[in-house]
N, C-alpha and C. Protein backbone atom coordinates (compact mmCIF):
# COMPACT_ATOMS: atom_id res chain seq x y z
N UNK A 1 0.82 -1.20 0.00
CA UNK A 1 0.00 0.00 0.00
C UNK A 1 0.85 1.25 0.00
N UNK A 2 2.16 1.16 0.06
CA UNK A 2 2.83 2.13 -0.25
C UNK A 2 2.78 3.15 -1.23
N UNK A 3 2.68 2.67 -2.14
CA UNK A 3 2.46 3.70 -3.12
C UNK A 3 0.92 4.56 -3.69
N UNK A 4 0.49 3.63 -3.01
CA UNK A 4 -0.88 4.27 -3.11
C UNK A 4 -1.29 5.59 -1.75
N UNK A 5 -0.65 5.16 -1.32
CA UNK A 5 -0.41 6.04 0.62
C UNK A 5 0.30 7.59 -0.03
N UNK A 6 1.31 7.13 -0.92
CA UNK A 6 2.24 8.97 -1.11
C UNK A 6 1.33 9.37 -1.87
N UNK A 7 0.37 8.74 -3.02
CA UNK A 7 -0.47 9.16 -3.96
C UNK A 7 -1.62 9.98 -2.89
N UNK A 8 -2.04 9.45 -1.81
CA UNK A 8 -3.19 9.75 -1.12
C UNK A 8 -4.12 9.11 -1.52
N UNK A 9 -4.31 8.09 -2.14
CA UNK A 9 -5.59 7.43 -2.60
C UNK A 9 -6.05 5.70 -2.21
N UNK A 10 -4.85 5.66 -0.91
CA UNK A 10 -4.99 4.23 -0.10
C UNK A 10 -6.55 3.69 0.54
N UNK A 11 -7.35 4.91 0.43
CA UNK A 11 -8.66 4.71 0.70
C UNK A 11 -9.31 3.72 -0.36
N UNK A 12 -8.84 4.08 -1.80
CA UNK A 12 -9.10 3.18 -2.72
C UNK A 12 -8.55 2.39 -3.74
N UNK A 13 -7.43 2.68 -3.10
CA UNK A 13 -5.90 1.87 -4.17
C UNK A 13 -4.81 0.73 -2.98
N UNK A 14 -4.11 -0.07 -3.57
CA UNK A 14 -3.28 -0.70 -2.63
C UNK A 14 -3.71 -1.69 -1.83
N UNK A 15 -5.01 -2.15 -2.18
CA UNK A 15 -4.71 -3.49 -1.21
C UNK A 15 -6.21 -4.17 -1.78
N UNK A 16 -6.38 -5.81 -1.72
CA UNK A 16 -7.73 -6.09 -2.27
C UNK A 16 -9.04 -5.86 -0.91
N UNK A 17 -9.80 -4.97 -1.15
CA UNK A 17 -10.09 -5.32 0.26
C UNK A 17 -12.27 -4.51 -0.56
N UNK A 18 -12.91 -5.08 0.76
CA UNK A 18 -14.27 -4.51 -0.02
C UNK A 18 -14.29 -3.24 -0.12
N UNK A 19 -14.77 -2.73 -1.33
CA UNK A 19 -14.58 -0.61 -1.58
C UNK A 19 -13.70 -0.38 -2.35
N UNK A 20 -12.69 -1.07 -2.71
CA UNK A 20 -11.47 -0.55 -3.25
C UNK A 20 -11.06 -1.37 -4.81
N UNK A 21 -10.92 -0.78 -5.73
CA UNK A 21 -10.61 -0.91 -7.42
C UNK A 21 -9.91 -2.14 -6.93
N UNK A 22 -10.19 -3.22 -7.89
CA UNK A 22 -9.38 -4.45 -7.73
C UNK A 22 -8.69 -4.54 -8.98
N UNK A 23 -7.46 -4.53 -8.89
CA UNK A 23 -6.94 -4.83 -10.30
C UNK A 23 -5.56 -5.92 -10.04
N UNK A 24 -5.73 -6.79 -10.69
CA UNK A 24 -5.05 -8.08 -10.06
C UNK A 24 -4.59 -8.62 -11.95
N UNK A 25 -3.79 -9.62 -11.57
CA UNK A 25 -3.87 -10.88 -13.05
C UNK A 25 -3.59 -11.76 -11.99
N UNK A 26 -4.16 -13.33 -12.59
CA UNK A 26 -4.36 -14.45 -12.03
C UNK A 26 -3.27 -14.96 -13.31
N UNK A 27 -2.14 -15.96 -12.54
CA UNK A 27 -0.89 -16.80 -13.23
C UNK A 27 -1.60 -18.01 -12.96
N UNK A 28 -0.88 -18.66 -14.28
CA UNK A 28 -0.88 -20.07 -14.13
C UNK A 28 0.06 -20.92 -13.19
N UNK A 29 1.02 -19.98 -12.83
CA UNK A 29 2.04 -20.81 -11.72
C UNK A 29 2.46 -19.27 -10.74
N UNK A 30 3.07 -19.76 -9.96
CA UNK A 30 3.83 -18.81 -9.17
C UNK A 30 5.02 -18.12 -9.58
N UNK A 31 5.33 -17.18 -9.69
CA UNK A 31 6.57 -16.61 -9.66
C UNK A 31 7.42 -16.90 -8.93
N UNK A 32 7.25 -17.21 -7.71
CA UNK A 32 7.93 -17.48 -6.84
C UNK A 32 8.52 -19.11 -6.56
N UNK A 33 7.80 -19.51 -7.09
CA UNK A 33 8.01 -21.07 -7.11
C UNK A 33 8.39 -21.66 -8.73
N UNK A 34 9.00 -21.11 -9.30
CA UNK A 34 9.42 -21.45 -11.00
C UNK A 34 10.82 -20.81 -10.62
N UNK A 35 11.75 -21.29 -11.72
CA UNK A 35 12.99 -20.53 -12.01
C UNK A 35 13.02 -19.72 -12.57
N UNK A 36 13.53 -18.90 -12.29
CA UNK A 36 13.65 -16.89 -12.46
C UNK A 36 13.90 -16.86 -14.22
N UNK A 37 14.34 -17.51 -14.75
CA UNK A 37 14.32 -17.86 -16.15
C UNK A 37 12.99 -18.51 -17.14
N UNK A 38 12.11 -18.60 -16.56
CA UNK A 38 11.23 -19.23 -17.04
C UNK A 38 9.63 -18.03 -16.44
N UNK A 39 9.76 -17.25 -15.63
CA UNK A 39 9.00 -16.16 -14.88
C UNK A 39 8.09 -15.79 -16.53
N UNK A 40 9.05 -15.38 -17.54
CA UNK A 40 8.44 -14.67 -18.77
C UNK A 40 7.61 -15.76 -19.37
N UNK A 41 7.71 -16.82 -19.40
CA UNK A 41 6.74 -17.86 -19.80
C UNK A 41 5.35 -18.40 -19.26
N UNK A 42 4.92 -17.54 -17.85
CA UNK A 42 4.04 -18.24 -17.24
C UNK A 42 3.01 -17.77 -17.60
N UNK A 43 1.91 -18.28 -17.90
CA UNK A 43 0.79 -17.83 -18.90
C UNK A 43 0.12 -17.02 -17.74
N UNK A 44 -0.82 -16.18 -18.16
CA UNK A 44 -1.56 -14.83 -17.57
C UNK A 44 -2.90 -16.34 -18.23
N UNK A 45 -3.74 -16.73 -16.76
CA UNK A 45 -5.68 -16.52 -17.32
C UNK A 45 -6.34 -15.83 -17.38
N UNK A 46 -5.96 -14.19 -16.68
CA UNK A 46 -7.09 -13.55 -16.12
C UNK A 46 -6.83 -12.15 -15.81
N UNK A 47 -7.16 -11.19 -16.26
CA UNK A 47 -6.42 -10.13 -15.55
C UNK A 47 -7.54 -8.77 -15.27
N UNK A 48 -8.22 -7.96 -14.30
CA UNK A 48 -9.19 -7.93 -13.72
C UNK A 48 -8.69 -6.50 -13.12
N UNK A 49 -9.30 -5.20 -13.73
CA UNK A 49 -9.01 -4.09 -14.16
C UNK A 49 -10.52 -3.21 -13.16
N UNK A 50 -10.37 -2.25 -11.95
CA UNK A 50 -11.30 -2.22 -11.43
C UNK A 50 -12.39 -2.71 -11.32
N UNK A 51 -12.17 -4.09 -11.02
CA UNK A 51 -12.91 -5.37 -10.25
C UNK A 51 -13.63 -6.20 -11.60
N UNK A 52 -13.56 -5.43 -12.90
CA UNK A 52 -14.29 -6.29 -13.98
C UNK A 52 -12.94 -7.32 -14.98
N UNK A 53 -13.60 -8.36 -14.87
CA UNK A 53 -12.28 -8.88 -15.79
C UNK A 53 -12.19 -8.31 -17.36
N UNK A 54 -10.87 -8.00 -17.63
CA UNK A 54 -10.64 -7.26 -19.24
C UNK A 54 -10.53 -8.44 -20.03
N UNK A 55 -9.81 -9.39 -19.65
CA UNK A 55 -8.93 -10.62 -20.40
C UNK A 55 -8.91 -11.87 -19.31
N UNK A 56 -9.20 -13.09 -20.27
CA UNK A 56 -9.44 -14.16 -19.51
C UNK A 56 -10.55 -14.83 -20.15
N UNK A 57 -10.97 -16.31 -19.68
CA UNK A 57 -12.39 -17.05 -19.98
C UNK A 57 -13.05 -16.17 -20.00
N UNK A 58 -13.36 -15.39 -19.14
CA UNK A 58 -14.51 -14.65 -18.83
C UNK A 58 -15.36 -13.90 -19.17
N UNK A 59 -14.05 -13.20 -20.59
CA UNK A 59 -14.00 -11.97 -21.40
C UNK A 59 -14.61 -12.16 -22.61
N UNK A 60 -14.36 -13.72 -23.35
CA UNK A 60 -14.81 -14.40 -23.98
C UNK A 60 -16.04 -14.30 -24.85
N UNK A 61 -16.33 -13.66 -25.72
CA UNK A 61 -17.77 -13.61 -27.20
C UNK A 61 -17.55 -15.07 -27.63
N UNK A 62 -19.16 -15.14 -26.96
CA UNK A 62 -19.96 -16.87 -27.58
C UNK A 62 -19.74 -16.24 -28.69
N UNK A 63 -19.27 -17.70 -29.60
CA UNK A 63 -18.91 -17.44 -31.00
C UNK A 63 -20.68 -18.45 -31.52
């Protein structure tokens, strides 16, 4: 929440919490748990832009 705190806008930025813009991406693996060489390969499912998903299944036009 740091950076949202110098901005002044921690009321609604910086952390997932109810009230506040959610903007997240959902990985297929961890960053943290892969080798630091392989980080650029981990597929994005989902990525969720003040609380509506942009990209992902979700986003998806029935064809």
């Amino acid at each position: 929440m740091g950076s949202a705190y110098l901005i002044k806008r921690d009321d609604e930025l910086g952390s997932i919490e109810v009230g506040k813009y959610a903007d997240f991406t959902i990985l297929a693996d961890s960053p943290l748990r892969v080798d630091p060489m392989a980080i650029k390969d981990i597929a994005v499912l989902a990525t969720v832009v003040a609380g509506q998903p942009v990209a992902g299944r979700s986003t998806a036009t029935p064809t």
